[in-house]
N, C-alpha and C. Protein backbone atom coordinates (compact mmCIF):
# COMPACT_ATOMS: atom_id res chain seq x y z
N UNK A 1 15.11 24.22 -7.47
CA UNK A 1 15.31 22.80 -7.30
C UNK A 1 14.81 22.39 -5.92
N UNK A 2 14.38 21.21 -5.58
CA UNK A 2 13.79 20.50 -4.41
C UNK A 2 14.76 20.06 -3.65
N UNK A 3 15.05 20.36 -2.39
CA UNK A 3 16.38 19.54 -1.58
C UNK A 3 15.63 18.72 -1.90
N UNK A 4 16.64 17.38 -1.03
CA UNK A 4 16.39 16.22 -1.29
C UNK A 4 16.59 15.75 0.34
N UNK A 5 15.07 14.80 0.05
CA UNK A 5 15.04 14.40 1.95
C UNK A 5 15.78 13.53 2.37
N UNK A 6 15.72 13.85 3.48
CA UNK A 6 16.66 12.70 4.41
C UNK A 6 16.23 11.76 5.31
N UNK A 7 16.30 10.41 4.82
CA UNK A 7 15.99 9.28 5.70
C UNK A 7 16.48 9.37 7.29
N UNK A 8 15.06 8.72 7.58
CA UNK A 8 15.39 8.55 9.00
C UNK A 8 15.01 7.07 9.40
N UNK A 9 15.77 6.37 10.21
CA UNK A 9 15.50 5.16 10.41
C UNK A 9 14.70 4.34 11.43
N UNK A 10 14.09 3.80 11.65
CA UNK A 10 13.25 3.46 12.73
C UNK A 10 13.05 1.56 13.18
N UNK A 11 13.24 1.42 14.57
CA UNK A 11 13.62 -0.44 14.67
C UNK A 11 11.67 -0.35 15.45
N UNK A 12 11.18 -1.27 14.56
CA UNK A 12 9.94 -1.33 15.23
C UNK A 12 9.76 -2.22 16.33
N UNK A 13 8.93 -1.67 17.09
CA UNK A 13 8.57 -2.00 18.56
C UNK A 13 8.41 -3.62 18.32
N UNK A 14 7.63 -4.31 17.73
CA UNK A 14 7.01 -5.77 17.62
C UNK A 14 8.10 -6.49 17.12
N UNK A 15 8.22 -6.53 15.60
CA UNK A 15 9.36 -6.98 14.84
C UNK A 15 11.02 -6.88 15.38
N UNK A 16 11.30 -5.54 15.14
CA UNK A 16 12.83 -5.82 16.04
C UNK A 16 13.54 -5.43 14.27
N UNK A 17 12.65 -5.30 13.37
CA UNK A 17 12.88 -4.83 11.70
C UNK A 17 13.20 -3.13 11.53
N UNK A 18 14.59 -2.80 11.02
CA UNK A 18 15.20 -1.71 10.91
C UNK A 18 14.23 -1.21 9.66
N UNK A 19 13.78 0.22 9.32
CA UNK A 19 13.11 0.64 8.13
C UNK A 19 13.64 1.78 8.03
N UNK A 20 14.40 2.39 6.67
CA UNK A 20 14.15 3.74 6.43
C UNK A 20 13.28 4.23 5.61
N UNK A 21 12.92 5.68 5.81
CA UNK A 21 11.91 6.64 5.17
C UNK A 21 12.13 7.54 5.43
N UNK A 22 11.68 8.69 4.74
CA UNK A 22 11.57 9.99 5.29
C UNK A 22 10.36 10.60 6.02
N UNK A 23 11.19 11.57 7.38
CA UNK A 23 9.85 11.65 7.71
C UNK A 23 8.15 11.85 7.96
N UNK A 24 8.14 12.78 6.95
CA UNK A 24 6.33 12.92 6.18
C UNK A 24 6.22 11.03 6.04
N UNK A 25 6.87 10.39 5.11
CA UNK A 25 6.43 9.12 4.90
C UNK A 25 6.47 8.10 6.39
N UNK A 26 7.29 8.42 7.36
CA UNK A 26 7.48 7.54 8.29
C UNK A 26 5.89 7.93 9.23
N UNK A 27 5.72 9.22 9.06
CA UNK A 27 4.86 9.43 10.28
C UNK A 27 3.35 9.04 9.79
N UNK A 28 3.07 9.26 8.67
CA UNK A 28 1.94 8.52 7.75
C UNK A 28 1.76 7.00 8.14
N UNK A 29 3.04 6.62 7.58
CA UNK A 29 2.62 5.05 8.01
C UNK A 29 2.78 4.57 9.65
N UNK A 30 3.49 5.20 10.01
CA UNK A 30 3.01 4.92 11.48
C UNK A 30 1.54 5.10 11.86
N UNK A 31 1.08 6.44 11.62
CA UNK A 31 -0.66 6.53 11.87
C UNK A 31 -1.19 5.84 11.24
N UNK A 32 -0.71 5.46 10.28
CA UNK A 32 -1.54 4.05 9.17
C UNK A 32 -1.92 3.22 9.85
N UNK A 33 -0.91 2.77 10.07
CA UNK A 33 -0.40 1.54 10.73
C UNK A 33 -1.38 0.82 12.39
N UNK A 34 -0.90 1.83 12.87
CA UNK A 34 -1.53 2.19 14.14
C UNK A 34 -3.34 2.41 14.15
N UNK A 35 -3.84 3.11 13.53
CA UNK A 35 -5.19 3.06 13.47
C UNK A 35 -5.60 1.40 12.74
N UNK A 36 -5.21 1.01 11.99
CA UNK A 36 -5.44 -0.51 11.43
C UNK A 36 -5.49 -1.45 12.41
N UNK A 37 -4.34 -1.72 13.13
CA UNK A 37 -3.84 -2.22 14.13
C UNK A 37 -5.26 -1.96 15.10
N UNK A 38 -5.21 -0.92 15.86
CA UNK A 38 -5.91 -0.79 16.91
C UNK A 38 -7.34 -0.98 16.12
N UNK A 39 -7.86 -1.24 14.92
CA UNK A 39 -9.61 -1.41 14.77
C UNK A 39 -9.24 -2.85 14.64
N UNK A 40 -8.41 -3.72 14.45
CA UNK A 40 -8.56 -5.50 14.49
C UNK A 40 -8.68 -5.42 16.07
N UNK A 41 -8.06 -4.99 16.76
CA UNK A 41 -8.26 -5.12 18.44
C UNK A 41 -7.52 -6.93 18.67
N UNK A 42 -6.64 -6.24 18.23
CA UNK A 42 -5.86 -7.91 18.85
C UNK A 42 -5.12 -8.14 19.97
N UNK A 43 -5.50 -9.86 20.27
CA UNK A 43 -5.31 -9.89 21.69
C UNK A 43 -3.80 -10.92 21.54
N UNK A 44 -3.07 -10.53 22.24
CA UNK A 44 -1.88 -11.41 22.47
C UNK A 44 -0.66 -11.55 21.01
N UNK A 45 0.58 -12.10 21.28
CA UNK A 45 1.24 -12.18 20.43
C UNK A 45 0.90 -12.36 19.28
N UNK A 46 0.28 -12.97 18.38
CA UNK A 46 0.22 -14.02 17.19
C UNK A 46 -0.58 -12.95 16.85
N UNK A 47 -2.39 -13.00 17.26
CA UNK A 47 -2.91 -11.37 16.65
C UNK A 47 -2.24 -9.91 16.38
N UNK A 48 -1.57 -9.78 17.06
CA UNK A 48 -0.49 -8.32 17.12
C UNK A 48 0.07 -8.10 15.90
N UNK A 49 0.89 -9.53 15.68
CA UNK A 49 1.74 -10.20 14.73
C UNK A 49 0.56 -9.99 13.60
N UNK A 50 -0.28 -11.17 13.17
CA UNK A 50 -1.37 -10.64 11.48
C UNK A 50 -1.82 -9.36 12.12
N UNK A 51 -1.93 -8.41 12.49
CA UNK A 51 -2.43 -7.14 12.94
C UNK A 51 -1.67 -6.44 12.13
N UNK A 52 -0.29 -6.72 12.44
CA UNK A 52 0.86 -5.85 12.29
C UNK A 52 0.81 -6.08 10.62
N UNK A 53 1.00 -7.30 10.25
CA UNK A 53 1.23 -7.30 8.52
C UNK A 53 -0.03 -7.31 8.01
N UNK A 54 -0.96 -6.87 8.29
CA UNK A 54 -2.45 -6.73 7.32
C UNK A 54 -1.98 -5.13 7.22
N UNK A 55 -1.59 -4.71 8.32
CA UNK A 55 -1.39 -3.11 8.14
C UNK A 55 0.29 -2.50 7.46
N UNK A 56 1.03 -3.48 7.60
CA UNK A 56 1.95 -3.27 6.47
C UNK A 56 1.65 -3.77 5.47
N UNK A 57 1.21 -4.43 5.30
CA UNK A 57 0.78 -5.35 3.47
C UNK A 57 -0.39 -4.21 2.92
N UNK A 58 -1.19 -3.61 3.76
CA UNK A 58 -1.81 -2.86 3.44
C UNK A 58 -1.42 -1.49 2.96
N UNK A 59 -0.39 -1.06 3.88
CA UNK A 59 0.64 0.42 3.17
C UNK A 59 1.54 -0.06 2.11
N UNK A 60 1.76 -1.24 1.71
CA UNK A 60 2.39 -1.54 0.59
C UNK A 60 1.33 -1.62 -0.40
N UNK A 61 0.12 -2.39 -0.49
CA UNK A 61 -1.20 -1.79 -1.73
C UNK A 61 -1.25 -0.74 -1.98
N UNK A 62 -1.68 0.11 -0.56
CA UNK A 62 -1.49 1.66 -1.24
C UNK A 62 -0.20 2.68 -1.45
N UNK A 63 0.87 2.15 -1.83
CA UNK A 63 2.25 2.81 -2.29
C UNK A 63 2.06 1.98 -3.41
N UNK A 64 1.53 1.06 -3.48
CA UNK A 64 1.68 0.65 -4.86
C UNK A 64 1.25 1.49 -5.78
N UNK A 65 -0.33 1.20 -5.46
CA UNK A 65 -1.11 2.40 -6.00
C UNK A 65 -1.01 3.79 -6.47
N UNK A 66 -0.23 4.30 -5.11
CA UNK A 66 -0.08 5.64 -5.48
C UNK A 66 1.70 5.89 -6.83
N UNK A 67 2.09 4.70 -6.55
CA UNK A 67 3.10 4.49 -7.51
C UNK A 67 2.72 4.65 -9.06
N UNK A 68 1.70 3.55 -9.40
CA UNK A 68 1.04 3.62 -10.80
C UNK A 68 0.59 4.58 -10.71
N UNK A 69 -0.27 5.57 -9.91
CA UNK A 69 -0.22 7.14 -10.34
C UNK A 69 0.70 8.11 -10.26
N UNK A 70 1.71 8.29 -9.96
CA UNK A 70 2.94 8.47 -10.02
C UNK A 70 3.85 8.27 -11.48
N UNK A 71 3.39 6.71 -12.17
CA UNK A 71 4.61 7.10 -13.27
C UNK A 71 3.08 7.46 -14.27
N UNK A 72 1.68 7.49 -13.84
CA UNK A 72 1.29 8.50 -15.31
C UNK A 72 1.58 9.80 -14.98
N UNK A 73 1.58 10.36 -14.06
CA UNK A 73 1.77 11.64 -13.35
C UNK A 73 3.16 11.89 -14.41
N UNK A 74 4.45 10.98 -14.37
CA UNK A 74 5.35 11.55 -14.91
C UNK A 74 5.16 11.18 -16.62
N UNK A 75 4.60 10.81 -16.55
CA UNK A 75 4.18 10.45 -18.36
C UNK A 75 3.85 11.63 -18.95
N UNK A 76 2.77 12.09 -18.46
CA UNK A 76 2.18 13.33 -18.70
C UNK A 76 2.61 14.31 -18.76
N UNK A 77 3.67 14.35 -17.95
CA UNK A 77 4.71 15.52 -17.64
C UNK A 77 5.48 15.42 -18.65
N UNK A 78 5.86 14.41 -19.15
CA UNK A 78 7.09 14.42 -19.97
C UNK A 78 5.96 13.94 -21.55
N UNK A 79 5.19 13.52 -21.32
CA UNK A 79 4.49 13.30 -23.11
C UNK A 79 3.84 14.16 -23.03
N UNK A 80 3.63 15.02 -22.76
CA UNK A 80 2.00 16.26 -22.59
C UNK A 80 2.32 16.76 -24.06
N UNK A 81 3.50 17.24 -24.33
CA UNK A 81 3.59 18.17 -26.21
C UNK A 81 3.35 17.29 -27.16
N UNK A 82 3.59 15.82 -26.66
CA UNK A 82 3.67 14.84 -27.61
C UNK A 82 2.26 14.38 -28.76
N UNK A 83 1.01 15.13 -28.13
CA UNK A 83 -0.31 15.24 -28.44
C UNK A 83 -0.41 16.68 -28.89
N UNK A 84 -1.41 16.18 -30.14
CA UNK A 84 -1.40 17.69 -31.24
C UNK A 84 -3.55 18.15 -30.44
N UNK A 85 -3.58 17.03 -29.93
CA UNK A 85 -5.65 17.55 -30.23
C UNK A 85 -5.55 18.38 -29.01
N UNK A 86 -6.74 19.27 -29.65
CA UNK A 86 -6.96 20.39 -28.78
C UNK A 86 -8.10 19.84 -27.57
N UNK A 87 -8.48 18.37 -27.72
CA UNK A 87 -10.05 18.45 -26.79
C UNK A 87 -8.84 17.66 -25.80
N UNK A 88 -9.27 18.51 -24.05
CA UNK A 88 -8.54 18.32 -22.99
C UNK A 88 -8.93 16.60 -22.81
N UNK A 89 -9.66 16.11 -22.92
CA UNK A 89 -10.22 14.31 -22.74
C UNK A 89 -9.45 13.56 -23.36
N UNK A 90 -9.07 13.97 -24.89
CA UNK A 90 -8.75 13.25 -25.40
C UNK A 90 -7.43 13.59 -26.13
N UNK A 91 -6.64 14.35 -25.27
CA UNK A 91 -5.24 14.41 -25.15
C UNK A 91 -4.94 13.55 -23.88
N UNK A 92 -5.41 13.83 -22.79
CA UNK A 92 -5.19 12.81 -21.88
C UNK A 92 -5.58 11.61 -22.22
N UNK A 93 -6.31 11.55 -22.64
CA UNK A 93 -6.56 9.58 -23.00
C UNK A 93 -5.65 9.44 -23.84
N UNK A 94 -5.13 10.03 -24.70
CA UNK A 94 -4.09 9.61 -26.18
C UNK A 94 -2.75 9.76 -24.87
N UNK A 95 -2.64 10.44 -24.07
CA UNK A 95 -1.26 10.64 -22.93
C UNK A 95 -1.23 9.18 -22.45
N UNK A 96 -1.82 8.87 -21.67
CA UNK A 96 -2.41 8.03 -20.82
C UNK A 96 -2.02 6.81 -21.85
N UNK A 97 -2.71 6.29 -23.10
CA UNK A 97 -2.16 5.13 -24.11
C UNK A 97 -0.46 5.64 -24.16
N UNK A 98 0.23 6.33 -23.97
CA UNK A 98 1.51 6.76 -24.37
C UNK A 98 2.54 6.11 -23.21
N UNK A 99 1.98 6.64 -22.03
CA UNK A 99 2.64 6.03 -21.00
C UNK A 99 2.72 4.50 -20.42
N UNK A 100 1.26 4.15 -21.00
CA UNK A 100 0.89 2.57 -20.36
C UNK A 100 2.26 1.61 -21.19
N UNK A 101 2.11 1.93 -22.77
CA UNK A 101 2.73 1.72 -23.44
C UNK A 101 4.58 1.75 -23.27
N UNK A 102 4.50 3.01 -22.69
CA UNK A 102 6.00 3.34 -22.90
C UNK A 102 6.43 2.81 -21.37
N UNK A 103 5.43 2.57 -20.33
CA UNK A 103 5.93 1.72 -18.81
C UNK A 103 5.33 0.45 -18.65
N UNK A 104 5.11 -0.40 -19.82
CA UNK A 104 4.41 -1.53 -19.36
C UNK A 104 5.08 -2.61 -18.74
N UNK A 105 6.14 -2.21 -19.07
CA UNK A 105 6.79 -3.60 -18.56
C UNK A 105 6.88 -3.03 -16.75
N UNK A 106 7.41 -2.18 -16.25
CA UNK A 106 6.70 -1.42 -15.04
C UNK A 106 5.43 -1.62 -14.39
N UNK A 107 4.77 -1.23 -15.36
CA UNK A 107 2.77 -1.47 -14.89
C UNK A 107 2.77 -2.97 -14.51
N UNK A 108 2.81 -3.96 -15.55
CA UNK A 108 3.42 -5.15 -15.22
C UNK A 108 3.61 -5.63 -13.87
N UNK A 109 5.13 -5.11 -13.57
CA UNK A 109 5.72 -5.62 -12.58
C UNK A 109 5.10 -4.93 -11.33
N UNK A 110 4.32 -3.68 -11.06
CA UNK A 110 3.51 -3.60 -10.48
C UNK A 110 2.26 -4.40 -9.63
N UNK A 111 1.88 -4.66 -10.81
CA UNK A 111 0.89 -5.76 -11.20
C UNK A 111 1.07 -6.88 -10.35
N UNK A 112 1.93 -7.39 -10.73
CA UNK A 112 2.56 -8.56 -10.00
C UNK A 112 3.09 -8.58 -8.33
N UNK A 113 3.35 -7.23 -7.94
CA UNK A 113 3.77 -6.63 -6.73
C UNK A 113 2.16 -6.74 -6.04
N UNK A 114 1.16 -6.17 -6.69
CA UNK A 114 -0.07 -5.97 -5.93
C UNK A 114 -0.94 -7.33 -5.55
N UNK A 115 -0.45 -8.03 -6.74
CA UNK A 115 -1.18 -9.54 -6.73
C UNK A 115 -0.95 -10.77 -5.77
N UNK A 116 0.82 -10.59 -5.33
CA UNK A 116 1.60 -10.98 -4.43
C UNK A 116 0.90 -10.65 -2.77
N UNK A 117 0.86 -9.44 -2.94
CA UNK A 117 0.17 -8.82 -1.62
C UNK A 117 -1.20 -8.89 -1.36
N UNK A 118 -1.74 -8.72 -2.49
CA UNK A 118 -3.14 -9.20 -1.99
C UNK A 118 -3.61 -11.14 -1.38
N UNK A 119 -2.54 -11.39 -2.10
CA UNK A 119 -2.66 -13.33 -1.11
C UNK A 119 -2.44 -13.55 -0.15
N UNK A 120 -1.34 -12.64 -0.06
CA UNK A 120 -0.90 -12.90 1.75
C UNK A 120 -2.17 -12.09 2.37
N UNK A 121 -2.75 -10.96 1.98
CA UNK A 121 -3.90 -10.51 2.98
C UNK A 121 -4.79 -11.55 2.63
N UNK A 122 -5.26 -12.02 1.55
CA UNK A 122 -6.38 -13.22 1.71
C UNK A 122 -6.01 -14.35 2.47
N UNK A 123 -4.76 -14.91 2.38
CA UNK A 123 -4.46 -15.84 3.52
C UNK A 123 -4.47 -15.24 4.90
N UNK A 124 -4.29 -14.55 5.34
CA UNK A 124 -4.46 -14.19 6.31
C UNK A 124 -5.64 -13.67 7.19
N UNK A 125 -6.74 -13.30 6.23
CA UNK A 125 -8.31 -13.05 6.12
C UNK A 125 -8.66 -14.20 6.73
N UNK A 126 -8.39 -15.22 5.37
CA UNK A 126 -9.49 -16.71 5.02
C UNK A 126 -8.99 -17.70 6.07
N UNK A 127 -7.65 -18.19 6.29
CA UNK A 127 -7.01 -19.30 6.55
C UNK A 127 -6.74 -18.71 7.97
N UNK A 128 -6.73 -17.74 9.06
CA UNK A 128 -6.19 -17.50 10.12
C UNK A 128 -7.35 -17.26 10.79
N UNK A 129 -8.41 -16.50 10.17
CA UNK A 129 -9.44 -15.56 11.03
C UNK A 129 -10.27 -16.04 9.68
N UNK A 130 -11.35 -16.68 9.78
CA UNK A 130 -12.11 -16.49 8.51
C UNK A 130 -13.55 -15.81 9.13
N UNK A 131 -13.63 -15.31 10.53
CA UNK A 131 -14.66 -14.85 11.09
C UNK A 131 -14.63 -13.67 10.47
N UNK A 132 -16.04 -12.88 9.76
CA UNK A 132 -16.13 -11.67 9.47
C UNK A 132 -15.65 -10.61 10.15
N UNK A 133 -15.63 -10.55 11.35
CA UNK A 133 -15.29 -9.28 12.03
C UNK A 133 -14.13 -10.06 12.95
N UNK A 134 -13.13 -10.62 12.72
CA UNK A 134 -11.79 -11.14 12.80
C UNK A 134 -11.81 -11.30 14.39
N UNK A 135 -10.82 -10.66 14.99
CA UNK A 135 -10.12 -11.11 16.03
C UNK A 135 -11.51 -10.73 16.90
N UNK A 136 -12.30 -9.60 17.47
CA UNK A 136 -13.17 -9.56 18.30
C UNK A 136 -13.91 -10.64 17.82
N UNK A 137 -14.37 -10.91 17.26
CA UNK A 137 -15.49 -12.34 16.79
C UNK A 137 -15.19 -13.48 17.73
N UNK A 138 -13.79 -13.66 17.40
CA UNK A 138 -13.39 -14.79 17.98
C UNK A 138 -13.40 -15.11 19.38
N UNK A 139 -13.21 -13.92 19.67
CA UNK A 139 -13.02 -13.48 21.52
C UNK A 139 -13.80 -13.59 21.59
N UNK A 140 -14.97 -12.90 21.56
CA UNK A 140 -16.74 -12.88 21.86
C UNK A 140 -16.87 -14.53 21.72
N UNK A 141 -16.72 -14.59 20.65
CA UNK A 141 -17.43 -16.34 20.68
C UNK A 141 -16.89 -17.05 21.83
N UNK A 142 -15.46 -17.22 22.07
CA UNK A 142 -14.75 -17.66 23.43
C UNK A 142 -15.16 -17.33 24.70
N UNK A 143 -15.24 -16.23 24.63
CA UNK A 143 -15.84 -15.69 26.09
C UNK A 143 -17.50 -16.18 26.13
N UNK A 144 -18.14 -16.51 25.78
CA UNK A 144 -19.59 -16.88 25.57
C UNK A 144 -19.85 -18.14 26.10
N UNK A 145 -18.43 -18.72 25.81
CA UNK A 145 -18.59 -20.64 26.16
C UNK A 145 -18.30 -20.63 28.04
């Protein structure tokens, strides 16, 4: 059997926002986080700030992600006998229809989790910074005048 990990809690430096995780997951998204952060190169409060949530909104896309692979991961695990054909393709594709099916309302709400998050990064793209290369763009252009 797998112990079972233990959260550790962390008050972030910017926010002042309590988070638990465990630590493999805390230290991931910190380097996540942190390399994101430092390639926008933002200057002053307010940049720091969309810096900070492009790179959490961004570790939430990819937990999403790795979530929907996660419940086929357990689909498979648990429907794998449920398929009689011998060709390896097309037991997994007949798996794969088994699970979508048997978690859609899940996939779904997924769905809806990723769609949520991707607006706030487009608002925050389009409507804050709509300069291609974001916060340095802006500076450069400022400093020029």
């Amino acid at each position: 059997m797998i112990p079972k990990k233990q959260l550790s809690a962390s008050r972030h430096d910017l926010t002042g926002q309590v988070t638990a995780m465990i630590d493999e997951d805390r230290v991931a998204h910190d380097r996540f986080s942190a390399a994101l952060v430092q390639s926008l190169s933002p200057d002053g409060a307010m940049e720091t700030q969309l810096a900070q949530r492009i790179a959490s909104d961004s570790w939430r896309l990819n937990r999403a992600s790795a979530i929907e692979d996660n419940l086929f991961a357990i689909g498979y695990s648990e429907h794998a006998e449920d398929e009689t054909t011998q060709h390896p393709e097309v037991h997994a594709a007949f798996t794969a229809a088994r699970v979508f099916t048997a978690q859609s309302h899940q996939l779904a709400l997924l769905t809806l989790y990723e769609q949520r998050i991707n607006l706030v990064l487009i608002t925050i793209f389009w409507i804050f910074r709509p300069q291609p290369s974001m916060f340095v763009l802006s500076r450069r252009t400022a400093d020029s005048k």
